[in-house]
N, C-alpha and C. Protein backbone atom coordinates (compact mmCIF):
# COMPACT_ATOMS: atom_id res chain seq x y z
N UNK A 1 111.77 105.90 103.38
CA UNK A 1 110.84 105.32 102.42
C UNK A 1 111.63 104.56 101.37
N UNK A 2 111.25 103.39 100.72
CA UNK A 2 111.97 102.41 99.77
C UNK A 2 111.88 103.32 98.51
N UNK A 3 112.40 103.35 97.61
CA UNK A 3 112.66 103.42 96.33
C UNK A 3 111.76 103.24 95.76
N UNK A 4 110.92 103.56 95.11
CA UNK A 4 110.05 103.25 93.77
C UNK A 4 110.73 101.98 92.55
N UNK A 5 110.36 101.29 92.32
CA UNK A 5 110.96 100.89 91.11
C UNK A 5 110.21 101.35 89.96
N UNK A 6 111.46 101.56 89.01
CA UNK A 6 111.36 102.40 88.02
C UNK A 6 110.01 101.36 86.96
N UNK A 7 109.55 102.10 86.19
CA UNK A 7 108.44 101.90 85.47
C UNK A 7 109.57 100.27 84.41
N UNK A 8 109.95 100.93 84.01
CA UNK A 8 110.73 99.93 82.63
C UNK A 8 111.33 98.63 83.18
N UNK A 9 111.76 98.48 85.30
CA UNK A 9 112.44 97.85 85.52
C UNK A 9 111.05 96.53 85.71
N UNK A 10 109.62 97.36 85.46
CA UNK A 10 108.75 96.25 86.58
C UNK A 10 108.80 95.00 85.35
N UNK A 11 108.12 93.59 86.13
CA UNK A 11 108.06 92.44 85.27
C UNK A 11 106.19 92.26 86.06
N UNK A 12 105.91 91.60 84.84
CA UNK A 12 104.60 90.77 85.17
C UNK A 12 104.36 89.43 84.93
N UNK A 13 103.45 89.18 85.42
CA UNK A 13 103.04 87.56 85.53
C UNK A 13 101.19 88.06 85.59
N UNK A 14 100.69 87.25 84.44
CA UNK A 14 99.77 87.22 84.34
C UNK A 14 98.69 85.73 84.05
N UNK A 15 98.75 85.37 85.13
CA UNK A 15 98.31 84.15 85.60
C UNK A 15 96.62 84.21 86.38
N UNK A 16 96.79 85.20 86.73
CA UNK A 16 95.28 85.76 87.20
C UNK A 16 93.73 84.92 86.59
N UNK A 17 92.71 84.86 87.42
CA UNK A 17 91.25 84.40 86.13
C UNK A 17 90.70 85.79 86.01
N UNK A 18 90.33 85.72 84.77
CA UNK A 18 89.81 86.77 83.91
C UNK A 18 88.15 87.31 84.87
N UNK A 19 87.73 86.54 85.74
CA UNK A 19 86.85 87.05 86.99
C UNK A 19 87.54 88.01 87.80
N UNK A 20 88.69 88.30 87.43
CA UNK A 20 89.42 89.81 88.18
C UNK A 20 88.97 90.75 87.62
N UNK A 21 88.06 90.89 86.26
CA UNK A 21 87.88 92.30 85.15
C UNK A 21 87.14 92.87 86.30
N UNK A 22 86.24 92.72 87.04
CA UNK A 22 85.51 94.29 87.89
C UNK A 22 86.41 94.49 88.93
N UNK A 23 87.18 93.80 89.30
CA UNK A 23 87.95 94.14 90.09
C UNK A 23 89.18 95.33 89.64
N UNK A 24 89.47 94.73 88.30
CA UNK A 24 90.09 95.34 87.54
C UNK A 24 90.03 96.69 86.83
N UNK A 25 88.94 97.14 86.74
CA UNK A 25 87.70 97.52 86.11
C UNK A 25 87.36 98.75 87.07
N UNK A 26 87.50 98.44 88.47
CA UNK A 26 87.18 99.40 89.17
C UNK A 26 88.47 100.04 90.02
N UNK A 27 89.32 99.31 89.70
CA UNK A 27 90.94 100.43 89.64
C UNK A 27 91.00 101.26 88.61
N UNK A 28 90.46 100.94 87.41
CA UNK A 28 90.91 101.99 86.22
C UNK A 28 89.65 103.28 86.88
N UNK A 29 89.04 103.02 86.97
CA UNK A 29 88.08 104.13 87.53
C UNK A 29 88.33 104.47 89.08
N UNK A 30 89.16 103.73 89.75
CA UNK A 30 89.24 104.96 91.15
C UNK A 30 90.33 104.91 90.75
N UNK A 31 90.93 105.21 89.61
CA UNK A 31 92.29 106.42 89.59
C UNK A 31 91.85 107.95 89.68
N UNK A 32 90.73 107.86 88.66
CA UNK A 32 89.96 109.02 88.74
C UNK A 32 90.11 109.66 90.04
N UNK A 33 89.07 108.64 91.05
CA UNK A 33 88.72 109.64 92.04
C UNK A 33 89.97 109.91 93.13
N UNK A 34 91.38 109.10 92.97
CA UNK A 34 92.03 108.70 93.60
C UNK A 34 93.13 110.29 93.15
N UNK A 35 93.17 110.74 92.08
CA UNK A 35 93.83 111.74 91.55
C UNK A 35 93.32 113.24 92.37
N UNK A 36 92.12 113.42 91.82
CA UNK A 36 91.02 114.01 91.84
C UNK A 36 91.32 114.34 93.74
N UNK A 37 91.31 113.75 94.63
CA UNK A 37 91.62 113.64 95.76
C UNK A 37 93.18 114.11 95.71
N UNK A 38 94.26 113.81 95.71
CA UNK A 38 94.94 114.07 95.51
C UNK A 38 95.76 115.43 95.14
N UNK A 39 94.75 116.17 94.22
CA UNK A 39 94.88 117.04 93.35
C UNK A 39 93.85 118.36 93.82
N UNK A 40 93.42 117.96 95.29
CA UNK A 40 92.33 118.81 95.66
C UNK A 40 92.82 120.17 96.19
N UNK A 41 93.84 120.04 97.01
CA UNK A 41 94.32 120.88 97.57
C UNK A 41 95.52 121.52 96.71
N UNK A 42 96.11 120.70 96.12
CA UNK A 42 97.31 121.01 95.10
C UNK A 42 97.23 122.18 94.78
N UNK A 43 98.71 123.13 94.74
CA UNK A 43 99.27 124.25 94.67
C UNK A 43 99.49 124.32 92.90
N UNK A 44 99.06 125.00 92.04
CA UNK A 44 98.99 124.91 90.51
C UNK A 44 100.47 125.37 90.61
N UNK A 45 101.11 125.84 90.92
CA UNK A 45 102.71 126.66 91.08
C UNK A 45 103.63 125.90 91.03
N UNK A 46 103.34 125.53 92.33
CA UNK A 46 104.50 124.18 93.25
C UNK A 46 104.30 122.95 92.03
N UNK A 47 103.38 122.53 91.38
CA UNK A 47 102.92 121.04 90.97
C UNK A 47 103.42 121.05 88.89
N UNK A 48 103.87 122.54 89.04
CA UNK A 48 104.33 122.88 87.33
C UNK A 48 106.17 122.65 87.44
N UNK A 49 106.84 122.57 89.19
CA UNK A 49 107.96 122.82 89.16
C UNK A 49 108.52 121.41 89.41
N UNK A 50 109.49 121.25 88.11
CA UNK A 50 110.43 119.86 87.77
C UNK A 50 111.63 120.04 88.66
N UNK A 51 112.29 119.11 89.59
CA UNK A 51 112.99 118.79 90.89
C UNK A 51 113.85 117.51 89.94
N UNK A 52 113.44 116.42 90.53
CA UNK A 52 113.62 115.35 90.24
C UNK A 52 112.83 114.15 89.34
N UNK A 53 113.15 114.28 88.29
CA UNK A 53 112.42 113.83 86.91
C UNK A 53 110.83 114.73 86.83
N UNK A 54 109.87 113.97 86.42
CA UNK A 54 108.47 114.94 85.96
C UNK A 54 107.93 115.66 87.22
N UNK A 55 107.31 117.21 86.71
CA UNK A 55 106.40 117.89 87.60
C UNK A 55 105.36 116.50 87.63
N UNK A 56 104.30 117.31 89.13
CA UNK A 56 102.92 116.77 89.21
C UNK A 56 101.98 116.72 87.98
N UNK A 57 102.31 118.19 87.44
CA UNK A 57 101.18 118.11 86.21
C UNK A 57 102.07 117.36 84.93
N UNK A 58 103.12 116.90 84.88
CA UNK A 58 103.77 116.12 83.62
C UNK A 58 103.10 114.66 84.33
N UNK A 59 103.29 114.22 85.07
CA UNK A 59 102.79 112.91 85.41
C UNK A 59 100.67 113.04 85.35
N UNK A 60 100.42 113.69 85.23
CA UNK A 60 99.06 113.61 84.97
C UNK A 60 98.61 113.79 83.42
N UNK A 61 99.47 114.75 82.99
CA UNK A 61 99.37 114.77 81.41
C UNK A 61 99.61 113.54 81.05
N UNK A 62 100.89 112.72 81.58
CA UNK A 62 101.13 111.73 80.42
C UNK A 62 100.33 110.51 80.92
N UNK A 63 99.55 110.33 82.33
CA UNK A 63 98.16 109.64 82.30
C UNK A 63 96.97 110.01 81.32
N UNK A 64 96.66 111.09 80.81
CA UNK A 64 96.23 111.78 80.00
C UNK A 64 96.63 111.03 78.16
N UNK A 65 98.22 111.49 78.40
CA UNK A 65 98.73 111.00 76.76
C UNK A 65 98.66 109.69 76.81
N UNK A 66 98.65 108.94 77.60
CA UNK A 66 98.69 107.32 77.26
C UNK A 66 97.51 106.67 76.81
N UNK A 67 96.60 107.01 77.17
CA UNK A 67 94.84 106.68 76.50
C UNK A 67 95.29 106.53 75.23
N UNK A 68 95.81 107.41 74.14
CA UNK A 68 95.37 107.07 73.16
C UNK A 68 96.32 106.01 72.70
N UNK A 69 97.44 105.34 73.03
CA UNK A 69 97.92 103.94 73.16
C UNK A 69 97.20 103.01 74.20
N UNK A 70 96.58 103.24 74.66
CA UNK A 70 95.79 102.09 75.52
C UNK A 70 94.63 102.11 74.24
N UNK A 71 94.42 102.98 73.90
CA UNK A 71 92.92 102.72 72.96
C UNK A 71 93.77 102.18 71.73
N UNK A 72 94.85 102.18 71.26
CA UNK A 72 95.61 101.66 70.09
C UNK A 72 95.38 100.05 70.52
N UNK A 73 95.73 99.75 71.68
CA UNK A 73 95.84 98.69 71.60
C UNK A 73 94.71 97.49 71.72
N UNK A 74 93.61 98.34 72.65
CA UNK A 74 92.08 97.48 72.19
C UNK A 74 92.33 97.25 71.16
N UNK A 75 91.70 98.40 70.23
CA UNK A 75 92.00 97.87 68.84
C UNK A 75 93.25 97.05 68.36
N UNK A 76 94.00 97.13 68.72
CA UNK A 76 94.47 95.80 68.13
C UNK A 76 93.91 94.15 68.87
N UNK A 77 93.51 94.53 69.72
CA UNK A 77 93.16 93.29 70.56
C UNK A 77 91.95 92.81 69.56
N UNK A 78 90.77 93.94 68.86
CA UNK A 78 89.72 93.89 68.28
C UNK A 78 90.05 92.79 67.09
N UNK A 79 91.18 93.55 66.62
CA UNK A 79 91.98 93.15 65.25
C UNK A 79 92.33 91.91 65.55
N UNK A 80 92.80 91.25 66.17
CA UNK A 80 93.19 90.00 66.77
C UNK A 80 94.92 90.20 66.37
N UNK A 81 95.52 91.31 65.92
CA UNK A 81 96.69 91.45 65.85
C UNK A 81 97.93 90.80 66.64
N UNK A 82 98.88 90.04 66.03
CA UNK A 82 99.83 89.30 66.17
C UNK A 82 100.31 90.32 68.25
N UNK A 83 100.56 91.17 67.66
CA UNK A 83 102.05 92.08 68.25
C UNK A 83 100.94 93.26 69.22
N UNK A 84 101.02 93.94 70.14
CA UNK A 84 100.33 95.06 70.34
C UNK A 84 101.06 96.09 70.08
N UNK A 85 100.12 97.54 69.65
CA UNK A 85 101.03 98.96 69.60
C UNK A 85 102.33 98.72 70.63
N UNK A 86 103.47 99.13 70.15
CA UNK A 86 104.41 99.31 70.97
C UNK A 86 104.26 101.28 71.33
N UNK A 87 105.05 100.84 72.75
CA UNK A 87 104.65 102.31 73.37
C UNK A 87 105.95 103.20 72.67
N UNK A 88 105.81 104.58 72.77
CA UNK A 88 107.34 105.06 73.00
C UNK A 88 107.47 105.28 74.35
N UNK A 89 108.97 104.44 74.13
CA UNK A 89 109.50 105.06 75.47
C UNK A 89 110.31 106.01 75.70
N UNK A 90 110.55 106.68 74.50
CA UNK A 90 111.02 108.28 75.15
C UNK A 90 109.93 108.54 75.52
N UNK A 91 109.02 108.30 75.44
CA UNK A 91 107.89 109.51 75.97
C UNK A 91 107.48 110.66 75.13
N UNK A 92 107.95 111.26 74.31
CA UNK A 92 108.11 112.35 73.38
C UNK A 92 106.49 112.70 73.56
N UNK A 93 105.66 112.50 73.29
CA UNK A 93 104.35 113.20 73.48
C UNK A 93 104.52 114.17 74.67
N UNK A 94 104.41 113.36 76.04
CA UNK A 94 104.89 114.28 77.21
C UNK A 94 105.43 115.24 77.32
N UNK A 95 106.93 114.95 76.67
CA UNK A 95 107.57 115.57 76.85
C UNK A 95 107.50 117.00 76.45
N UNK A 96 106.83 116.54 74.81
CA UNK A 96 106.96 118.38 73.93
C UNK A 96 105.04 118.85 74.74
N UNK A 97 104.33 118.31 75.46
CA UNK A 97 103.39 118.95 75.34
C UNK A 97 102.80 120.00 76.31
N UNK A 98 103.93 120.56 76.61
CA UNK A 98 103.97 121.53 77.89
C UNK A 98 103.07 121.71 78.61
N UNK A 99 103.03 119.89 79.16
CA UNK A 99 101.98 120.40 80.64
C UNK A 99 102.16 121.27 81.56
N UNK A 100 103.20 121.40 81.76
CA UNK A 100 103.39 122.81 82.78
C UNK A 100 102.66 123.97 82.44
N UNK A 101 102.35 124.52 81.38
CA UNK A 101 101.84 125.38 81.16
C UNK A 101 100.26 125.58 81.15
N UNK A 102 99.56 124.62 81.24
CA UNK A 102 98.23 123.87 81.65
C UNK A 102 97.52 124.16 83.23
N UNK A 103 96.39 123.83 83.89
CA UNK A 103 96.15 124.34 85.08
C UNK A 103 96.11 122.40 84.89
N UNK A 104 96.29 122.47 86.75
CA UNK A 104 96.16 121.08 87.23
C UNK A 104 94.17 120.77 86.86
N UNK A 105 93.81 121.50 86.83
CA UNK A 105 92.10 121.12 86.82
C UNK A 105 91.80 120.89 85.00
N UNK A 106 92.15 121.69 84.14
CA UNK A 106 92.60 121.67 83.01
C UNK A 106 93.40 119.62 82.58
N UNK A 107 94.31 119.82 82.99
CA UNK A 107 94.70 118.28 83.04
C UNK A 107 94.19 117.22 83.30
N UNK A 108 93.65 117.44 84.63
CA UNK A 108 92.81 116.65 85.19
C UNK A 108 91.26 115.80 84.66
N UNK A 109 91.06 116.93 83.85
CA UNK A 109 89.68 116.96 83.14
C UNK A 109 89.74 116.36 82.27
N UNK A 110 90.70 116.22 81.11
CA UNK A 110 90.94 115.84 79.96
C UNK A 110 91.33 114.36 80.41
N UNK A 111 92.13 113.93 81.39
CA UNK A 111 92.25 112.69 81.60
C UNK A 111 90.79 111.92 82.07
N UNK A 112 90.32 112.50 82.88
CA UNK A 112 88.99 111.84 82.97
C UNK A 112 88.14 111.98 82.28
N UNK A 113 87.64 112.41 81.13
CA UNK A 113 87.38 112.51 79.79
C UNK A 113 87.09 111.23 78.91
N UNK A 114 88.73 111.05 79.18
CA UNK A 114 89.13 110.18 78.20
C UNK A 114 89.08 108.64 78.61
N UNK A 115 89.43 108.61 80.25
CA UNK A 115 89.26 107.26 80.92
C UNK A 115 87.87 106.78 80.95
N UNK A 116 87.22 108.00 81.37
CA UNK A 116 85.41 107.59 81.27
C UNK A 116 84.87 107.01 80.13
N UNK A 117 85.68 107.48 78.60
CA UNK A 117 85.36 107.01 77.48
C UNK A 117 85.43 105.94 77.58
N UNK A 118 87.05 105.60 78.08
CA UNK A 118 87.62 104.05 78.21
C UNK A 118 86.57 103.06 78.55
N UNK A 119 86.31 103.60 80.16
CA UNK A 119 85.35 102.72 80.85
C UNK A 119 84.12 102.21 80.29
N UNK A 120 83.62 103.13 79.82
CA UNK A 120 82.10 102.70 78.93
C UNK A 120 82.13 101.64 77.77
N UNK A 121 83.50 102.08 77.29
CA UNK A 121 83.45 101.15 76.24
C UNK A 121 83.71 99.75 76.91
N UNK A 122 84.54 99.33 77.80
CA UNK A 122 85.01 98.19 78.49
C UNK A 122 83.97 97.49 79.40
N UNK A 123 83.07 98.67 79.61
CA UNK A 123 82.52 97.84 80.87
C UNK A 123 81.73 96.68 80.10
N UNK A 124 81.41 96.61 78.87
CA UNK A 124 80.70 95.10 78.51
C UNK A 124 80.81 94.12 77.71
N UNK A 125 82.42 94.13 78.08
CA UNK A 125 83.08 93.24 77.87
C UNK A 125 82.83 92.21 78.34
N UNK A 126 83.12 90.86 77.22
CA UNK A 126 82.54 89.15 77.99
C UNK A 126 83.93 88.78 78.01
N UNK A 127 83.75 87.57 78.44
CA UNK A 127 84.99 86.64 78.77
C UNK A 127 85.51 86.47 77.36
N UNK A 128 84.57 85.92 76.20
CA UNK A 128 85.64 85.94 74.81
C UNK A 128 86.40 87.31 75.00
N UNK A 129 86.05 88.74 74.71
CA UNK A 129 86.80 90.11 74.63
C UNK A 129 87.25 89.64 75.41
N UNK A 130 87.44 89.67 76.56
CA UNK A 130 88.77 89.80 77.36
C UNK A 130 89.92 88.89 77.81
N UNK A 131 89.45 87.52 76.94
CA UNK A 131 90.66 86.62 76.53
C UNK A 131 91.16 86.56 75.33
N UNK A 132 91.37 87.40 74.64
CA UNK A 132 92.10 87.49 73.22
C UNK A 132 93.58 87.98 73.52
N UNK A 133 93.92 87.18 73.25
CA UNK A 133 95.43 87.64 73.03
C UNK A 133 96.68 88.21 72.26
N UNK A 134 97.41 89.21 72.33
CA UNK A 134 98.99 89.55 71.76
C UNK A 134 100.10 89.54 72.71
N UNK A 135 100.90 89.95 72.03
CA UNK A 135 102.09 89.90 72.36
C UNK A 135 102.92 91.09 72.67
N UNK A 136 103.10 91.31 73.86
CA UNK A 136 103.37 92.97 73.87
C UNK A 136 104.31 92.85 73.41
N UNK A 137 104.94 94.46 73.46
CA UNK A 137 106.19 93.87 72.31
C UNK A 137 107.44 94.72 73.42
N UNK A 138 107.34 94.84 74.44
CA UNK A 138 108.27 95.55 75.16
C UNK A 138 108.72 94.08 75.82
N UNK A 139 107.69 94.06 76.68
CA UNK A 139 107.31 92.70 77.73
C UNK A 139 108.00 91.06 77.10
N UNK A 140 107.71 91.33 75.99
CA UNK A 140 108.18 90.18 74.96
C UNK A 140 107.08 88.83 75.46
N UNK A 141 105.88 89.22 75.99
CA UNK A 141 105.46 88.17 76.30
C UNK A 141 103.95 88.06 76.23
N UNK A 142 103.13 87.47 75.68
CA UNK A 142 102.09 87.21 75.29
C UNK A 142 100.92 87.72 76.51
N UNK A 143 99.83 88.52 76.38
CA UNK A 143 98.77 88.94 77.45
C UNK A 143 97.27 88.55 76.69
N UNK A 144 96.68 88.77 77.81
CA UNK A 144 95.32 88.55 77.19
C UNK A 144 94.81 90.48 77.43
N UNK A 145 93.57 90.68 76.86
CA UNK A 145 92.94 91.57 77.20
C UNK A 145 92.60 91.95 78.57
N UNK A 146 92.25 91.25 79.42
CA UNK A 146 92.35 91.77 80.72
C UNK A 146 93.62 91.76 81.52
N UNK A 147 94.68 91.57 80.83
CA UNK A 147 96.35 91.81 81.05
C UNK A 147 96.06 92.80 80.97
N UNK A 148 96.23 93.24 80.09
CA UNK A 148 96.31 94.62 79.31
C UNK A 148 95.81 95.63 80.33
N UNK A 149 94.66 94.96 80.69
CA UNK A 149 93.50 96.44 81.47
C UNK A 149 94.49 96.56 82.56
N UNK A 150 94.78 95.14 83.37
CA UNK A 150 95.70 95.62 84.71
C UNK A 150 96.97 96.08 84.22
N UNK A 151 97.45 95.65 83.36
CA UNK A 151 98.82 96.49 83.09
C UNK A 151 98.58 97.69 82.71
N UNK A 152 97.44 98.80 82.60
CA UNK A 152 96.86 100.13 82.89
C UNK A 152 96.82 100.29 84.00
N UNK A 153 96.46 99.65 85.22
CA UNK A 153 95.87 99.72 86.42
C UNK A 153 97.43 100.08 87.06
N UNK A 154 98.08 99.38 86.88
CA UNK A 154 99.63 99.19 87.15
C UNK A 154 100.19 100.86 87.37
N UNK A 155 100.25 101.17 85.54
CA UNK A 155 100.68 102.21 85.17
C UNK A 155 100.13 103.38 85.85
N UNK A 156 98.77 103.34 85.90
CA UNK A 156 98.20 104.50 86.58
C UNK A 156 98.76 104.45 88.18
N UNK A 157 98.67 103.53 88.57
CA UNK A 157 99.37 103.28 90.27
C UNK A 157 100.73 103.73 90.45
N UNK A 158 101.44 103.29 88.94
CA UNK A 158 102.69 103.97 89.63
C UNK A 158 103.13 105.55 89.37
N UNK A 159 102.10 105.99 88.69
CA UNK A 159 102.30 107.67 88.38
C UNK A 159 102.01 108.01 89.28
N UNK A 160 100.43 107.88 89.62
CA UNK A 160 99.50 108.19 90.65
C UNK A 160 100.40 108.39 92.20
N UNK A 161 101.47 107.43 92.47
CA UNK A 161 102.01 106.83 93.77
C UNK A 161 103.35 108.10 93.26
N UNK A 162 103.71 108.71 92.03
CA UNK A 162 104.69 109.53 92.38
C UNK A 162 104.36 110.91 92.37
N UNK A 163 102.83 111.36 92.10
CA UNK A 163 102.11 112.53 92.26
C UNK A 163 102.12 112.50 93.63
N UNK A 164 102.16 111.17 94.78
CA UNK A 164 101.54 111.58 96.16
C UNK A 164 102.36 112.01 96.29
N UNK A 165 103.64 111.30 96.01
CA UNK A 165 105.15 111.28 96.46
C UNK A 165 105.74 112.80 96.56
N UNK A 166 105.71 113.42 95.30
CA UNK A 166 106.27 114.60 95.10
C UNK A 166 105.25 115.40 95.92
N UNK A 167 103.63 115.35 96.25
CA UNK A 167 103.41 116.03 97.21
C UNK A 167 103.41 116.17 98.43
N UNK A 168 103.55 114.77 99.20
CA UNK A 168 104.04 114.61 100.60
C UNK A 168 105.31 115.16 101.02
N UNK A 169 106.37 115.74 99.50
CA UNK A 169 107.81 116.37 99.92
C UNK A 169 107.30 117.91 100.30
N UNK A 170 105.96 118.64 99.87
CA UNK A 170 105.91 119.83 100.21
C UNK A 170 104.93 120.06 101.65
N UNK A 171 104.84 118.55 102.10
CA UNK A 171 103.65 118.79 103.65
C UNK A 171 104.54 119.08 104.44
């Protein structure tokens, strides 16, 4: 199997028409069910134990912890703000918030919680909302609002793709 590339190494190009948002729109919502699947059979034991970088349940928590920087940054999109929230990239939320100690259904819940919030609020969004633009500040490069949503879609894909990962090592 190829390598994953690492989260920090990816680049984007966001050239896309903003007629991608349901398309878009309906990746942020089958992460949900895409986890949820995933997470059906899952061993609460096996999925708390760290190997090689995050357990199963650290990579679902910090799908979980990132909402409230994805919701930082609507609002700034609202704001018409220069710059968007910059993320941390230590991670430090994750890190100290001992998902391991959490049940995978427990985790699970709280992330879809919070994405469902997401969704409702997004789904009625027009073309002005979702062409406003900043400037991420990692990226160094200017997005619109429906950047933004797929560069969620992204993020969730590539956690999501190392939850399968670490569980296809115990089939």
């Amino acid at each position: 199997m190829i390598a994953q590339t690492p989260w920090i190494e990816r680049t984007f190009r966001f050239d896309f028409p903003v007629g991608l948002f349901p398309v878009i729109f309906s990746r942020l919502e089958g992460s949900l069910f895409r986890l949820q699947r995933l997470l059906l059979d899952a061993d609460d034991v096996f999925c708390s134990n760290r190997t090689t970088g995050w357990s199963v349940k650290e990579h679902v928590g910090h799908l979980y912890d990132m909402e409230e920087l994805w919701w930082k940054r609507l609002q700034d999109f609202r704001d018409r703000k220069a710059v968007l929230s910059a993320a941390d990239m230590a991670n430090a939320k994750t890190e100290s918030a001992f998902h391991n100690r959490k049940s995978l259904d427990q985790l699970l819940q709280q992330f879809i919680a919070e994405r469902q919030r997401m969704l409702e609020t997004i789904y009625g969004f027009n073309m002005h909302d979702l062409e406003q633009v900043s400037q991420h500040p990692r990226l160094g490069q200017p997005m619109r609002l429906v950047d933004s949503l797929f560069f969620v879609a992204e993020h969730d894909d590539h956690h999501i793709t190392r939850v399968s990962t670490i569980l296809r090592k115990t089939g």
